[in-house]
C-alpha atoms as a PDB file:
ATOM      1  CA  UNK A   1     158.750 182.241 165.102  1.00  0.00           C
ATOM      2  CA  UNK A   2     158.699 179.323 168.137  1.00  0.00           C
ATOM      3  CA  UNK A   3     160.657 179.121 170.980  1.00  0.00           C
ATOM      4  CA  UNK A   4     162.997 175.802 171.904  1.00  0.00           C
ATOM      5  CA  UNK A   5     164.230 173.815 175.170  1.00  0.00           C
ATOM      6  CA  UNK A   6     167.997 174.414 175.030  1.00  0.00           C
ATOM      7  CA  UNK A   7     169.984 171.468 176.662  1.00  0.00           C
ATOM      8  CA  UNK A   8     169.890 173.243 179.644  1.00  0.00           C
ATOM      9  CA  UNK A   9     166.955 172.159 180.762  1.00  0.00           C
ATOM     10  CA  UNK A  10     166.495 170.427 183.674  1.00  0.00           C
ATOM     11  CA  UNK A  11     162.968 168.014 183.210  1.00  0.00           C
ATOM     12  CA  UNK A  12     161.625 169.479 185.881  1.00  0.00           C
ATOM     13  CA  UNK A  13     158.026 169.292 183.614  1.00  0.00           C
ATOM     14  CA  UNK A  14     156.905 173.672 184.755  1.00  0.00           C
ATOM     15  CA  UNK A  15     156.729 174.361 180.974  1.00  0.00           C
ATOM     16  CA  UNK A  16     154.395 171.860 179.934  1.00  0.00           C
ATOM     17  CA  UNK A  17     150.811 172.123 181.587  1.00  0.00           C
ATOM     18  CA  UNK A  18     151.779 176.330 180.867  1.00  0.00           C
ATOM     19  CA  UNK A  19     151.747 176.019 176.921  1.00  0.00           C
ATOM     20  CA  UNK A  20     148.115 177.020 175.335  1.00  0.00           C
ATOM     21  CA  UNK A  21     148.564 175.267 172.291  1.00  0.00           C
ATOM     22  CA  UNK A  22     150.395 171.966 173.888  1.00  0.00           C
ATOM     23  CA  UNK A  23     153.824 172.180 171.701  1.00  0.00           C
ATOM     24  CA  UNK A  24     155.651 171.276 174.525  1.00  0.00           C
ATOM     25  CA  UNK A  25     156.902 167.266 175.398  1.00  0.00           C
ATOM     26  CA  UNK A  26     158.734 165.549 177.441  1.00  0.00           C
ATOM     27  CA  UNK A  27     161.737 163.699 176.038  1.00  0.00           C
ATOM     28  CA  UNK A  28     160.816 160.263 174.926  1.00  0.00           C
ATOM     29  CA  UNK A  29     157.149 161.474 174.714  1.00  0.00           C
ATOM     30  CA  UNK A  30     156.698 158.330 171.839  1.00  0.00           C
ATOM     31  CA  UNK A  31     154.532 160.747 169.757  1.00  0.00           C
ATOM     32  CA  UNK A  32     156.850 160.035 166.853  1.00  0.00           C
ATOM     33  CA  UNK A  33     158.230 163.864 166.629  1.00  0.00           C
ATOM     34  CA  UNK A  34     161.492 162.892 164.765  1.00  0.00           C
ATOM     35  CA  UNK A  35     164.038 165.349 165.378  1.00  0.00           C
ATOM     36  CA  UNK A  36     163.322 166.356 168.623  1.00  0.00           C
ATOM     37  CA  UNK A  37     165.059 165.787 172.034  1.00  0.00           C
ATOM     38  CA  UNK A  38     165.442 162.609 173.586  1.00  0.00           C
ATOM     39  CA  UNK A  39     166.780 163.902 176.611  1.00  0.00           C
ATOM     40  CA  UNK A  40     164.926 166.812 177.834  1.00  0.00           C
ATOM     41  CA  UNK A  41     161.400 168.581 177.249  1.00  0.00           C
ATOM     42  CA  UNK A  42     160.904 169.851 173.527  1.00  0.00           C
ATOM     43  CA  UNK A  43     158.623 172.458 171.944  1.00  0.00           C
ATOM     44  CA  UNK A  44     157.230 171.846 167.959  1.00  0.00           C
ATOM     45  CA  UNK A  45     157.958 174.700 166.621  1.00  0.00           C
ATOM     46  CA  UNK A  46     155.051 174.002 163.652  1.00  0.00           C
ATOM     47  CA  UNK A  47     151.973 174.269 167.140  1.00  0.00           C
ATOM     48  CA  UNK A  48     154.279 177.432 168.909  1.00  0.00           C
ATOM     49  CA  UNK A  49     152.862 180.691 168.773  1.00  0.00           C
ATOM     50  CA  UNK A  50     155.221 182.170 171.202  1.00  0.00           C
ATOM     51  CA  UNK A  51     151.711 182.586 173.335  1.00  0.00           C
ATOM     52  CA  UNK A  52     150.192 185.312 171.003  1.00  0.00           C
ATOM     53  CA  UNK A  53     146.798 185.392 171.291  1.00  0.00           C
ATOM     54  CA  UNK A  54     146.742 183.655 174.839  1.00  0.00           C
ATOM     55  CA  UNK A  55     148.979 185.414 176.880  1.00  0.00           C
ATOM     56  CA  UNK A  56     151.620 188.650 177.423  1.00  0.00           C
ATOM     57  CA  UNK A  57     154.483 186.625 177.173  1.00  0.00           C
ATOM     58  CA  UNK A  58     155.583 183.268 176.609  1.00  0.00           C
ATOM     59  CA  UNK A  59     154.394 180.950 179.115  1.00  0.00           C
ATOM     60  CA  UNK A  60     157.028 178.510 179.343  1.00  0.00           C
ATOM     61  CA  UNK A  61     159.741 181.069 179.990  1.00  0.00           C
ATOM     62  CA  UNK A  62     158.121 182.541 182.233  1.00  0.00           C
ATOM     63  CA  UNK A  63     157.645 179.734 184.320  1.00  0.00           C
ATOM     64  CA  UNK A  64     161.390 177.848 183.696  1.00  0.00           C
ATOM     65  CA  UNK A  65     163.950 178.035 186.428  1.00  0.00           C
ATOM     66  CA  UNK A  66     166.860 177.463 184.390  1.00  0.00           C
ATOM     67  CA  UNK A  67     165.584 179.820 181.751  1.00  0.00           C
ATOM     68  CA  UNK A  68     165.916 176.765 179.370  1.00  0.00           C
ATOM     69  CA  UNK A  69     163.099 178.171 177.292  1.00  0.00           C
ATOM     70  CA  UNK A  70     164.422 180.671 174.613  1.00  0.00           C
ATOM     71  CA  UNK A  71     163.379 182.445 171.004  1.00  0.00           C
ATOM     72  CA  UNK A  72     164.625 180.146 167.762  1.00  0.00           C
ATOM     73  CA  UNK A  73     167.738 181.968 165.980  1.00  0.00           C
END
């Protein structure tokens, strides 16, 4: 399972540098990740590993003020 950027996210770039396995982007990133957000940050959920292995609990939650950052359905 990976965890995704909802649309409520706000840029604000907390997420990013927090990620162990760098899955997380910024919107326009140019890294040619089709399908992905435009708009806001983004996390591939193919390099997300929800942390395990790294830390307790996912990073990029953790550090999101808008709580943006949230478990795929």
């Amino acid at each position: 399972m990976a965890l995704m950027i909802t649309d409520d996210c706000i840029n604000c770039g907390a997420c990013e540098p927090e990620c162990p396995t760098n899955a997380i982007f910024e919107a326009g990133d140019g890294e040619g990740n089709k399908g992905f957000s435009d708009e806001f940050f983004y996390i591939v959920p193919e390099t997300c590993v929800e942390c395990v292995g790294h830390h307790d609990e996912p990073q990029c939650a953790s550090v999101c003020p808008v709580d943006a950052c949230v478990p795929t359905e």
